[in-house]
PDB file of N, CA and C in Angstrom:
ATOM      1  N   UNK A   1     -61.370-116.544 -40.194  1.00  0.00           N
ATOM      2  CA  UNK A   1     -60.525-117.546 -40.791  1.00  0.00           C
ATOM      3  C   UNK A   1     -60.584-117.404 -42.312  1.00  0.00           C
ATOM      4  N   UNK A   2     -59.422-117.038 -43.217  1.00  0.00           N
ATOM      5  CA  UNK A   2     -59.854-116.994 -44.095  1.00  0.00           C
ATOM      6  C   UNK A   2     -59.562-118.138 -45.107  1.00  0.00           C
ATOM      7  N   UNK A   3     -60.061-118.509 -45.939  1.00  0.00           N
ATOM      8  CA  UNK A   3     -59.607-119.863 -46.513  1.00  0.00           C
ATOM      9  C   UNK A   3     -58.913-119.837 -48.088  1.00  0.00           C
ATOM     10  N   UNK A   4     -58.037-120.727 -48.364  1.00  0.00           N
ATOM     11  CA  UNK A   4     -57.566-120.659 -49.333  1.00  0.00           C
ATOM     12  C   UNK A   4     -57.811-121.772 -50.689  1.00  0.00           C
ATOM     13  N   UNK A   5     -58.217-121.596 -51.657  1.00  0.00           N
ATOM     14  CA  UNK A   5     -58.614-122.526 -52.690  1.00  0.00           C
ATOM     15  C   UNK A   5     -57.250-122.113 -53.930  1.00  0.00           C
ATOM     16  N   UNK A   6     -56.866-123.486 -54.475  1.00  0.00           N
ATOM     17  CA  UNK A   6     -56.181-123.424 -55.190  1.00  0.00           C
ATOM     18  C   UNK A   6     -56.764-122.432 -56.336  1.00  0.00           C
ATOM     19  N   UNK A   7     -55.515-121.681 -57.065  1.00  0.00           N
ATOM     20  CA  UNK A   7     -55.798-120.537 -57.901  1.00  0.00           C
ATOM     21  C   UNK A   7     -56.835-121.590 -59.691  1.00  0.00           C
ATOM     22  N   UNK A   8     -56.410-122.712 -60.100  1.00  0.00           N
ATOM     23  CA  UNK A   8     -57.321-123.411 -61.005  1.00  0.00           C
ATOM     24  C   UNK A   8     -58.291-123.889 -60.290  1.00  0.00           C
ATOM     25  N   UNK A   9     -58.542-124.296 -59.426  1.00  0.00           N
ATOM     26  CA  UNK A   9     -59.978-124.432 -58.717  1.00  0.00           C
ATOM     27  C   UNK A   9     -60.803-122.943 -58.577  1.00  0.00           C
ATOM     28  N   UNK A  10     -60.201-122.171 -57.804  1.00  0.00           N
ATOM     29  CA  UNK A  10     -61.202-120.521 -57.793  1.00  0.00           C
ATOM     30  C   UNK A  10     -61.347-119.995 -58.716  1.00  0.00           C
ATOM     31  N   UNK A  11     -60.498-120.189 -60.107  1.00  0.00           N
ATOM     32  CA  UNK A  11     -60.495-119.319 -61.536  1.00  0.00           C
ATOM     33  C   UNK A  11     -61.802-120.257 -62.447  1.00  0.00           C
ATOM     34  N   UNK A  12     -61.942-121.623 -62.246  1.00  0.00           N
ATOM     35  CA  UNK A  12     -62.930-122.697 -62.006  1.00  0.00           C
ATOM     36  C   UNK A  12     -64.583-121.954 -61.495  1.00  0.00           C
ATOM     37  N   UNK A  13     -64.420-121.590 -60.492  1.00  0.00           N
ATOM     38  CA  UNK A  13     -65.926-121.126 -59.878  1.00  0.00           C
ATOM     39  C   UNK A  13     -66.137-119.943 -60.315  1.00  0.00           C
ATOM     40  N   UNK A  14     -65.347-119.136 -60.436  1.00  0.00           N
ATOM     41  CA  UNK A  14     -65.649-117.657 -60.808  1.00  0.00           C
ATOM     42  C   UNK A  14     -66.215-118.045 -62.355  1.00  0.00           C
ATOM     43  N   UNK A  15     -65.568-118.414 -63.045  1.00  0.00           N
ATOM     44  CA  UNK A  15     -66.281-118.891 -64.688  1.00  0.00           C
ATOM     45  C   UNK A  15     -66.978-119.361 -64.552  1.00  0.00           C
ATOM     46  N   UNK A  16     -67.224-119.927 -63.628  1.00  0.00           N
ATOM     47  CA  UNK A  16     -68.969-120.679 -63.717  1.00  0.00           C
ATOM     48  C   UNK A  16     -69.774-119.893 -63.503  1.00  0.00           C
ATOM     49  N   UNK A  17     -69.518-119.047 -62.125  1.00  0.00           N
ATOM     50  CA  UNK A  17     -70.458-117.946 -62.135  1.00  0.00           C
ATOM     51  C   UNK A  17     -70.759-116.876 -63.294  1.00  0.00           C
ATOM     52  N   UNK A  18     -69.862-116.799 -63.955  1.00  0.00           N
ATOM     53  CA  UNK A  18     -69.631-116.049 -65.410  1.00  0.00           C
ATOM     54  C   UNK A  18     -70.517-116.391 -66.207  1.00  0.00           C
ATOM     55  N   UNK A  19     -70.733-117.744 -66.595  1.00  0.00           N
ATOM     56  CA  UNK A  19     -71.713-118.780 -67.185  1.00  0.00           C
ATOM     57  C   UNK A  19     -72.996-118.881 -66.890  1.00  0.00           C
ATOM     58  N   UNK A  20     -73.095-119.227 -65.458  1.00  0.00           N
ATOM     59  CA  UNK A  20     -74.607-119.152 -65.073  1.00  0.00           C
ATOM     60  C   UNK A  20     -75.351-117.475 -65.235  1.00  0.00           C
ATOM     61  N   UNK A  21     -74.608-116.724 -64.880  1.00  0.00           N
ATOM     62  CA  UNK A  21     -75.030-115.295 -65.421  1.00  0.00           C
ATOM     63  C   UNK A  21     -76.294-115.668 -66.592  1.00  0.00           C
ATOM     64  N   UNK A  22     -75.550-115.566 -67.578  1.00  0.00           N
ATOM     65  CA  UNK A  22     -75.705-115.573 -69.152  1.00  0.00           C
ATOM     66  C   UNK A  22     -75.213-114.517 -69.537  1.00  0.00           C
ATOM     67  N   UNK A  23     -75.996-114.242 -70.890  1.00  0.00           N
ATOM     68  CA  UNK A  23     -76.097-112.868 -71.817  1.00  0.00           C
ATOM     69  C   UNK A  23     -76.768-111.580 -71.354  1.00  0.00           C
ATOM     70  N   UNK A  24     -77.223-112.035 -70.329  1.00  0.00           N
ATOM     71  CA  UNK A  24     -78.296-110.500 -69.870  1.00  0.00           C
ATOM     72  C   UNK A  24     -78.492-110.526 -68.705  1.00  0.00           C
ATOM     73  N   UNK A  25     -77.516-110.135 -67.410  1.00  0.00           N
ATOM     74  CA  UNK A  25     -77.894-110.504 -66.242  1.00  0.00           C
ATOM     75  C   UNK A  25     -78.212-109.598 -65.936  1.00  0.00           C
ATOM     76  N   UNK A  26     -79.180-109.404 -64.442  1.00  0.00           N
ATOM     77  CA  UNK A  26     -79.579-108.161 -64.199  1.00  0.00           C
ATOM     78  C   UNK A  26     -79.614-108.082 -62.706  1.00  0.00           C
ATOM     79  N   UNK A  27     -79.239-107.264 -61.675  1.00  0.00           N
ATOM     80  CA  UNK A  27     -79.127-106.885 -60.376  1.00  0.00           C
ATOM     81  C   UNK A  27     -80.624-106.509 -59.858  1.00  0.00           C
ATOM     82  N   UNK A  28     -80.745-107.174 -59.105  1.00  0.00           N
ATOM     83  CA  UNK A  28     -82.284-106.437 -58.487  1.00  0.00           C
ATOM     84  C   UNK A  28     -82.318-106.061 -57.136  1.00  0.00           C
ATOM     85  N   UNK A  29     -82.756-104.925 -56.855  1.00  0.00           N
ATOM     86  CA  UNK A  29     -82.568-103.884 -55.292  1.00  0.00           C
ATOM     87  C   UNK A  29     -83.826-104.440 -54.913  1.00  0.00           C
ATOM     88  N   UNK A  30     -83.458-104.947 -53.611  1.00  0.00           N
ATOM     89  CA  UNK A  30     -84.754-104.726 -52.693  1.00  0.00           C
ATOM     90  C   UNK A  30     -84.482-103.873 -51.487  1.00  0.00           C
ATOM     91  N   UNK A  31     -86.136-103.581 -50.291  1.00  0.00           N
ATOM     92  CA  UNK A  31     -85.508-103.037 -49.282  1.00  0.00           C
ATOM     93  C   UNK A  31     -85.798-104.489 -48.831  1.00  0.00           C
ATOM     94  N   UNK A  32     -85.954-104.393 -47.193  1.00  0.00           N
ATOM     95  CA  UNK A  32     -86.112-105.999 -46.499  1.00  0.00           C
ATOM     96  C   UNK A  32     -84.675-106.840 -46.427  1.00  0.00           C
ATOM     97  N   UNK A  33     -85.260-107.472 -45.450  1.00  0.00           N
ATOM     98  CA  UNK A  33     -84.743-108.939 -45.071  1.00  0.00           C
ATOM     99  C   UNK A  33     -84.457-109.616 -46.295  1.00  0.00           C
ATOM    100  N   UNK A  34     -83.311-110.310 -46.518  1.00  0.00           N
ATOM    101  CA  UNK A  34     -82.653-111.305 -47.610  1.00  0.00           C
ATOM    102  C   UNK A  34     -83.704-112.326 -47.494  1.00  0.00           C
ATOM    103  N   UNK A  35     -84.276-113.184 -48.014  1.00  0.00           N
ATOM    104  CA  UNK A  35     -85.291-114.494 -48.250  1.00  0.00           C
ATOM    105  C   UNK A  35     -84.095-115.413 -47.791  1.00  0.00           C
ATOM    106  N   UNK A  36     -84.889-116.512 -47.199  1.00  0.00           N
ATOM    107  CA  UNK A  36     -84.156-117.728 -46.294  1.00  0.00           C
ATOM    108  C   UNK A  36     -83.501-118.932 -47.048  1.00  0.00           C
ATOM    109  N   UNK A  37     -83.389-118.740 -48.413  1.00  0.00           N
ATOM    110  CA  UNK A  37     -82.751-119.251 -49.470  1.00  0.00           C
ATOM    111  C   UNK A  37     -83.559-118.677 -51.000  1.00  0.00           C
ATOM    112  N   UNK A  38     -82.407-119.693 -51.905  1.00  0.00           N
ATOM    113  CA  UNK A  38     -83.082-119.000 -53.400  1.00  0.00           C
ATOM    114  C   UNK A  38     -84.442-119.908 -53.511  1.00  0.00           C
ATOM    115  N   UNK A  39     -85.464-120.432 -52.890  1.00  0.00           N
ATOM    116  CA  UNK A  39     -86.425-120.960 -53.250  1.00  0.00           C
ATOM    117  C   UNK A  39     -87.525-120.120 -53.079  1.00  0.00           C
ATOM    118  N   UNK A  40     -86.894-119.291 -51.769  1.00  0.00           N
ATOM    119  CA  UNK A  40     -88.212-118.355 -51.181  1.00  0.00           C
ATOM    120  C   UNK A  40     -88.491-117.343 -51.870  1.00  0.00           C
ATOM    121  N   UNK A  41     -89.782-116.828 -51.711  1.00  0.00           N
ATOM    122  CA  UNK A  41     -89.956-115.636 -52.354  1.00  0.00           C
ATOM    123  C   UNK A  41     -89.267-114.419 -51.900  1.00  0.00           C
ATOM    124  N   UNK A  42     -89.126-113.364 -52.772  1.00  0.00           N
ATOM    125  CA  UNK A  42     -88.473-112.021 -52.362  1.00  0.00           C
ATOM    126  C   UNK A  42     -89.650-111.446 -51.364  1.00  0.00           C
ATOM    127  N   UNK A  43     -88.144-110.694 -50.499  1.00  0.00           N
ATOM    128  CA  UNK A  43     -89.272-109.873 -49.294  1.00  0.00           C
ATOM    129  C   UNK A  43     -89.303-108.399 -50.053  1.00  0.00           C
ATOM    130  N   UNK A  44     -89.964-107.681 -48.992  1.00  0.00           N
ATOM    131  CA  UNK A  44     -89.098-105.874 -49.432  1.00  0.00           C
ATOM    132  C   UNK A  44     -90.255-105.767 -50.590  1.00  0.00           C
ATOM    133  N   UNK A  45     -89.702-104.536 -51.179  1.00  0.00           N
ATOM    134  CA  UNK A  45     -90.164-103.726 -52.369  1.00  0.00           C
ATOM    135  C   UNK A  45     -88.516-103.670 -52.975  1.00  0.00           C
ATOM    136  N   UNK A  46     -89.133-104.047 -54.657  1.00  0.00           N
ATOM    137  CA  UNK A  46     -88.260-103.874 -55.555  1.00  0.00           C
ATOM    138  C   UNK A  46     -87.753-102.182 -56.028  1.00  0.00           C
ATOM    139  N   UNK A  47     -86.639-101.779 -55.757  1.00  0.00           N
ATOM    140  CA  UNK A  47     -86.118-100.201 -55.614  1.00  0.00           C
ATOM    141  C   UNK A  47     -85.451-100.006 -56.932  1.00  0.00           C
ATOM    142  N   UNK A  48     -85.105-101.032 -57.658  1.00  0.00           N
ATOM    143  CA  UNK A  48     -84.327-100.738 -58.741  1.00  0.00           C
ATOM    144  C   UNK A  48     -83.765-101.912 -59.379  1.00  0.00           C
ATOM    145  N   UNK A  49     -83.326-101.880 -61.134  1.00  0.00           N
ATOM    146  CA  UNK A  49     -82.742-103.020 -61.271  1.00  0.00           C
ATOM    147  C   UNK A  49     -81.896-102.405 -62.307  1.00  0.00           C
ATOM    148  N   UNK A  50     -80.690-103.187 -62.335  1.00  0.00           N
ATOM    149  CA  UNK A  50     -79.499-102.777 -62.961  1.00  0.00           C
ATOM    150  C   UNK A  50     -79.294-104.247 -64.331  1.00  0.00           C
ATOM    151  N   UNK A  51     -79.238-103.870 -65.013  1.00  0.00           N
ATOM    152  CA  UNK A  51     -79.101-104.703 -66.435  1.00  0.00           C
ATOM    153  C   UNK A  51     -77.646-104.514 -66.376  1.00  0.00           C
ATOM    154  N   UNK A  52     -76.782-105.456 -66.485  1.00  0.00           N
ATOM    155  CA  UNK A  52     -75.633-105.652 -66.169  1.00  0.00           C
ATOM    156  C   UNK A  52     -74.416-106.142 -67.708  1.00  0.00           C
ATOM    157  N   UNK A  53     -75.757-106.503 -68.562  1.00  0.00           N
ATOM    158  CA  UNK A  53     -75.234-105.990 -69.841  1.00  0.00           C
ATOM    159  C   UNK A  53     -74.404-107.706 -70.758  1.00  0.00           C
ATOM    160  N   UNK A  54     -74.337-107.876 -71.573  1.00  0.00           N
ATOM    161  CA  UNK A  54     -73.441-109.230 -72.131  1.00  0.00           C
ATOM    162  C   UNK A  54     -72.109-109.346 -71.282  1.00  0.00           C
ATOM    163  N   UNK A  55     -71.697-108.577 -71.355  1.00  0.00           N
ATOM    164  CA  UNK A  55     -70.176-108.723 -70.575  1.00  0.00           C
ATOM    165  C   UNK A  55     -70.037-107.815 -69.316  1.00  0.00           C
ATOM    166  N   UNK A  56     -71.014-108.465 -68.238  1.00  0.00           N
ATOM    167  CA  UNK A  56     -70.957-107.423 -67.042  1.00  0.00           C
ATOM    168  C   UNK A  56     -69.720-108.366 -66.079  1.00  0.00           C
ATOM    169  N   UNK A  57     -69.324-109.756 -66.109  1.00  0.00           N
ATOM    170  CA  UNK A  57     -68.515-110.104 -65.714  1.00  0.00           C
ATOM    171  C   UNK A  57     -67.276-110.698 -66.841  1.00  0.00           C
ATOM    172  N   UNK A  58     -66.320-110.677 -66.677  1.00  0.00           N
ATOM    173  CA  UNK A  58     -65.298-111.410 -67.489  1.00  0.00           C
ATOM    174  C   UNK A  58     -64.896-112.470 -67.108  1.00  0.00           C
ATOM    175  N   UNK A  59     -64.263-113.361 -67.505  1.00  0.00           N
ATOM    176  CA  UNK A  59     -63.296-115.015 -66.887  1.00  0.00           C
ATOM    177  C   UNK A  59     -62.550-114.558 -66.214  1.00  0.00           C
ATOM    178  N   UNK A  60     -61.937-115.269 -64.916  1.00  0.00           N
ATOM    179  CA  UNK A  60     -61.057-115.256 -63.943  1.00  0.00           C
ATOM    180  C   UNK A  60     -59.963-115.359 -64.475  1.00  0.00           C
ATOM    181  N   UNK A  61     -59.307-114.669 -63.702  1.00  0.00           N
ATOM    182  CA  UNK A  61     -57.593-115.200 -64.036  1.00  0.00           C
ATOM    183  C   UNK A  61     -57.145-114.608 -62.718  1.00  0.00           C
ATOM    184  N   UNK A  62     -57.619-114.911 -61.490  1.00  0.00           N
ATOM    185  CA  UNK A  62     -57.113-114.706 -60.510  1.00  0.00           C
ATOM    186  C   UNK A  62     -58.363-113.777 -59.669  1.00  0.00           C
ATOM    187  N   UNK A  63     -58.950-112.632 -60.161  1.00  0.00           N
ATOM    188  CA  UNK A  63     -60.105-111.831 -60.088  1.00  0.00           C
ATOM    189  C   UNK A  63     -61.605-112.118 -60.903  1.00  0.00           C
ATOM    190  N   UNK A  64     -62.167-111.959 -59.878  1.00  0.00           N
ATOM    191  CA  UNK A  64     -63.658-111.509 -61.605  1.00  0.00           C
ATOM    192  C   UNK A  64     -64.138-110.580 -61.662  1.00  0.00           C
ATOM    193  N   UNK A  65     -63.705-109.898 -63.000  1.00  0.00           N
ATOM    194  CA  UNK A  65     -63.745-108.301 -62.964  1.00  0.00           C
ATOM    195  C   UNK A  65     -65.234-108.457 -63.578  1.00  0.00           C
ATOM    196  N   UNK A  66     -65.717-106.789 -63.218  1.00  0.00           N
ATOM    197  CA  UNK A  66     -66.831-106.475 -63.697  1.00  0.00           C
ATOM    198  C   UNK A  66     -66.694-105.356 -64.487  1.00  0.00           C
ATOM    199  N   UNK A  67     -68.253-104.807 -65.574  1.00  0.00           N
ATOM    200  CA  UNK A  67     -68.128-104.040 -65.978  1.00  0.00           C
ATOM    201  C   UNK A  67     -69.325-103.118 -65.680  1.00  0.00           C
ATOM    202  N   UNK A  68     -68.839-102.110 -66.122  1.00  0.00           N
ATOM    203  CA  UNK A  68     -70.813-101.031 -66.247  1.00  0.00           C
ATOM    204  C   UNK A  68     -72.016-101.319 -66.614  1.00  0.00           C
ATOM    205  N   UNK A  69     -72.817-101.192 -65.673  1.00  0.00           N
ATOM    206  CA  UNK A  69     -74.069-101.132 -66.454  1.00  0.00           C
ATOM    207  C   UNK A  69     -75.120-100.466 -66.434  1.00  0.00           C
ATOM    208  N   UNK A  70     -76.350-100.610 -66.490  1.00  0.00           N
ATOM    209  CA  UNK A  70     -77.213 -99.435 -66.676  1.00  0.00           C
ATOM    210  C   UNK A  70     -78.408 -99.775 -65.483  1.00  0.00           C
ATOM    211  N   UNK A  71     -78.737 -98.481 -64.589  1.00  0.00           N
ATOM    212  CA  UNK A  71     -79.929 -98.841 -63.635  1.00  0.00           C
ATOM    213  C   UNK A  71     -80.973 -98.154 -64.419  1.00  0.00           C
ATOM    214  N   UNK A  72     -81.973 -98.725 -63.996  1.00  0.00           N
ATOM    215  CA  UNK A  72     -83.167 -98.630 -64.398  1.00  0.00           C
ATOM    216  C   UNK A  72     -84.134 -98.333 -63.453  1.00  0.00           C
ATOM    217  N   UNK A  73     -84.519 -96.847 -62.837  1.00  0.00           N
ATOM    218  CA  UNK A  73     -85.231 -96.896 -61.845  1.00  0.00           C
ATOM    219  C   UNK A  73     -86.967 -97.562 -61.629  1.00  0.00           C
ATOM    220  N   UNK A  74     -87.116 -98.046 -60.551  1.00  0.00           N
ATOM    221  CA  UNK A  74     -89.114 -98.213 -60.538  1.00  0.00           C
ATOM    222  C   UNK A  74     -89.655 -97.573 -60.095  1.00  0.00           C
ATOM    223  N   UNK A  75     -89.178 -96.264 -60.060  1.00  0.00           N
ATOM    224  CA  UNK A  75     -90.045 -95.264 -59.378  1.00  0.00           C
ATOM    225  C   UNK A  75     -90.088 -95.330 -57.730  1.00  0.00           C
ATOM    226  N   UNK A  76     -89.488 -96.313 -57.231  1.00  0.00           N
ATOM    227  CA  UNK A  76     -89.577 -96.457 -55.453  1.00  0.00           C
ATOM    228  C   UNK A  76     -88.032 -96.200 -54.861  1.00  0.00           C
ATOM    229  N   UNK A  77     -87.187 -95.251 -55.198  1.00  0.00           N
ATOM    230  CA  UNK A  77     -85.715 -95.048 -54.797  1.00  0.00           C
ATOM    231  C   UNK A  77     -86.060 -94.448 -53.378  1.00  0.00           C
ATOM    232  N   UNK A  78     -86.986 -94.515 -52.703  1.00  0.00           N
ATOM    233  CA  UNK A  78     -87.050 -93.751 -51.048  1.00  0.00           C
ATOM    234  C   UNK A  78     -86.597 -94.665 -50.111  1.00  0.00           C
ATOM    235  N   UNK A  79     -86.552 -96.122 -50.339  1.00  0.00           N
ATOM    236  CA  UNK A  79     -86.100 -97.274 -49.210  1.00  0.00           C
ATOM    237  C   UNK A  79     -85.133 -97.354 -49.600  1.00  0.00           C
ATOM    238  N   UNK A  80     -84.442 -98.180 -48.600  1.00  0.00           N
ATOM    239  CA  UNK A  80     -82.913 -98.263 -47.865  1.00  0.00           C
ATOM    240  C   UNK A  80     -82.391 -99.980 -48.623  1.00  0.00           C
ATOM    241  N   UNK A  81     -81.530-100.197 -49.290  1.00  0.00           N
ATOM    242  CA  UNK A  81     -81.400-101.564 -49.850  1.00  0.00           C
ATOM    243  C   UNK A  81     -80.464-102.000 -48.907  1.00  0.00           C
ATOM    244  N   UNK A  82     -80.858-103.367 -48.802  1.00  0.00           N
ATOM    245  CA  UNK A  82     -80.315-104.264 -47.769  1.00  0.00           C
ATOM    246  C   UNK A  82     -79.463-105.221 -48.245  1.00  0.00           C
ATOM    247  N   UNK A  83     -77.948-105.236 -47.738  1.00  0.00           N
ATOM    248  CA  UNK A  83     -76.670-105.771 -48.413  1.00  0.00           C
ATOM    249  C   UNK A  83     -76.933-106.643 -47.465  1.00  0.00           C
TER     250      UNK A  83
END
Protein backbone atom coordinates (compact mmCIF):
# COMPACT_ATOMS: atom_id res chain seq x y z
CA UNK A 1 0.00 0.00 0.00
CA UNK A 2 1.66 2.88 -0.77
CA UNK A 3 0.79 6.12 0.93
CA UNK A 4 0.56 9.54 -0.07
CA UNK A 5 1.53 12.79 2.03
CA UNK A 6 0.86 16.10 0.79
CA UNK A 7 3.97 17.51 -1.26
CA UNK A 8 4.39 20.75 1.83
CA UNK A 9 3.98 18.26 4.46
CA UNK A 10 6.83 15.60 2.90
CA UNK A 11 9.14 18.63 1.70
CA UNK A 12 8.39 19.47 5.74
CA UNK A 13 10.01 16.04 7.00
CA UNK A 14 12.68 15.65 4.61
CA UNK A 15 14.12 19.26 6.00
CA UNK A 16 13.86 18.17 9.18
CA UNK A 17 15.73 15.29 8.55
CA UNK A 18 18.21 17.70 6.80
CA UNK A 19 18.36 19.55 10.20
CA UNK A 20 18.61 16.89 12.61
CA UNK A 21 21.63 15.62 10.50
CA UNK A 22 23.67 18.72 11.31
CA UNK A 23 27.05 19.90 9.97
CA UNK A 24 28.87 16.60 10.11
CA UNK A 25 26.84 13.59 9.70
CA UNK A 26 28.31 10.39 9.46
CA UNK A 27 27.03 6.76 8.19
CA UNK A 28 28.09 3.89 10.29
CA UNK A 29 28.38 0.09 8.80
CA UNK A 30 27.69 -2.59 10.95
CA UNK A 31 27.54 -6.42 10.36
CA UNK A 32 24.46 -7.94 12.62
CA UNK A 33 21.01 -7.62 13.39
CA UNK A 34 19.55 -3.85 13.34
CA UNK A 35 19.12 -3.00 17.42
CA UNK A 36 15.34 -3.11 18.54
CA UNK A 37 15.14 0.67 18.51
CA UNK A 38 17.45 3.87 18.72
CA UNK A 39 17.84 3.34 22.54
CA UNK A 40 19.54 -0.01 22.21
CA UNK A 41 22.91 -0.59 21.87
CA UNK A 42 24.57 -1.42 18.43
CA UNK A 43 24.93 -5.14 17.60
CA UNK A 44 27.62 -6.45 14.94
CA UNK A 45 31.12 -5.06 14.48
CA UNK A 46 31.58 -1.60 13.20
CA UNK A 47 32.95 -2.19 9.22
CA UNK A 48 33.19 1.32 8.26
CA UNK A 49 32.05 4.89 8.56
CA UNK A 50 31.31 7.35 5.95
CA UNK A 51 31.52 11.20 6.96
CA UNK A 52 28.88 12.49 4.88
CA UNK A 53 30.27 15.93 4.89
CA UNK A 54 28.25 19.72 5.62
CA UNK A 55 26.06 19.28 2.73
CA UNK A 56 25.59 15.48 2.41
CA UNK A 57 21.80 16.14 2.18
CA UNK A 58 20.07 19.24 0.58
CA UNK A 59 16.24 20.73 1.30
CA UNK A 60 13.40 19.02 -0.37
CA UNK A 61 11.62 20.25 -3.08
CA UNK A 62 9.94 17.17 -3.86
CA UNK A 63 13.29 14.74 -3.39
CA UNK A 64 16.18 14.73 -0.80
CA UNK A 65 19.08 14.69 -2.73
CA UNK A 66 22.35 13.62 -1.48
CA UNK A 67 25.84 14.25 -1.95
CA UNK A 68 29.46 12.47 -1.78
CA UNK A 69 31.25 11.59 0.81
CA UNK A 70 34.20 10.10 2.17
CA UNK A 71 34.55 6.33 3.80
CA UNK A 72 36.82 5.82 6.20
CA UNK A 73 37.83 2.28 6.62
CA UNK A 74 38.37 0.33 10.41
CA UNK A 75 40.30 -2.08 9.23
CA UNK A 76 37.28 -4.88 9.51
CA UNK A 77 35.83 -4.67 5.61
CA UNK A 78 35.55 -8.85 5.72
CA UNK A 79 31.73 -8.82 7.16
CA UNK A 80 28.67 -8.54 5.29
CA UNK A 81 26.61 -5.09 6.27
CA UNK A 82 23.15 -5.53 7.08
CA UNK A 83 20.49 -3.19 5.24
Amino acid sequence: MAIQLDPGLRNEMANRLVTDLGSAPKLLMYTGAAPADTTASDLGTLLGTMALGSSAFVNATGTLASNAGTVTNNGSWTGTITV
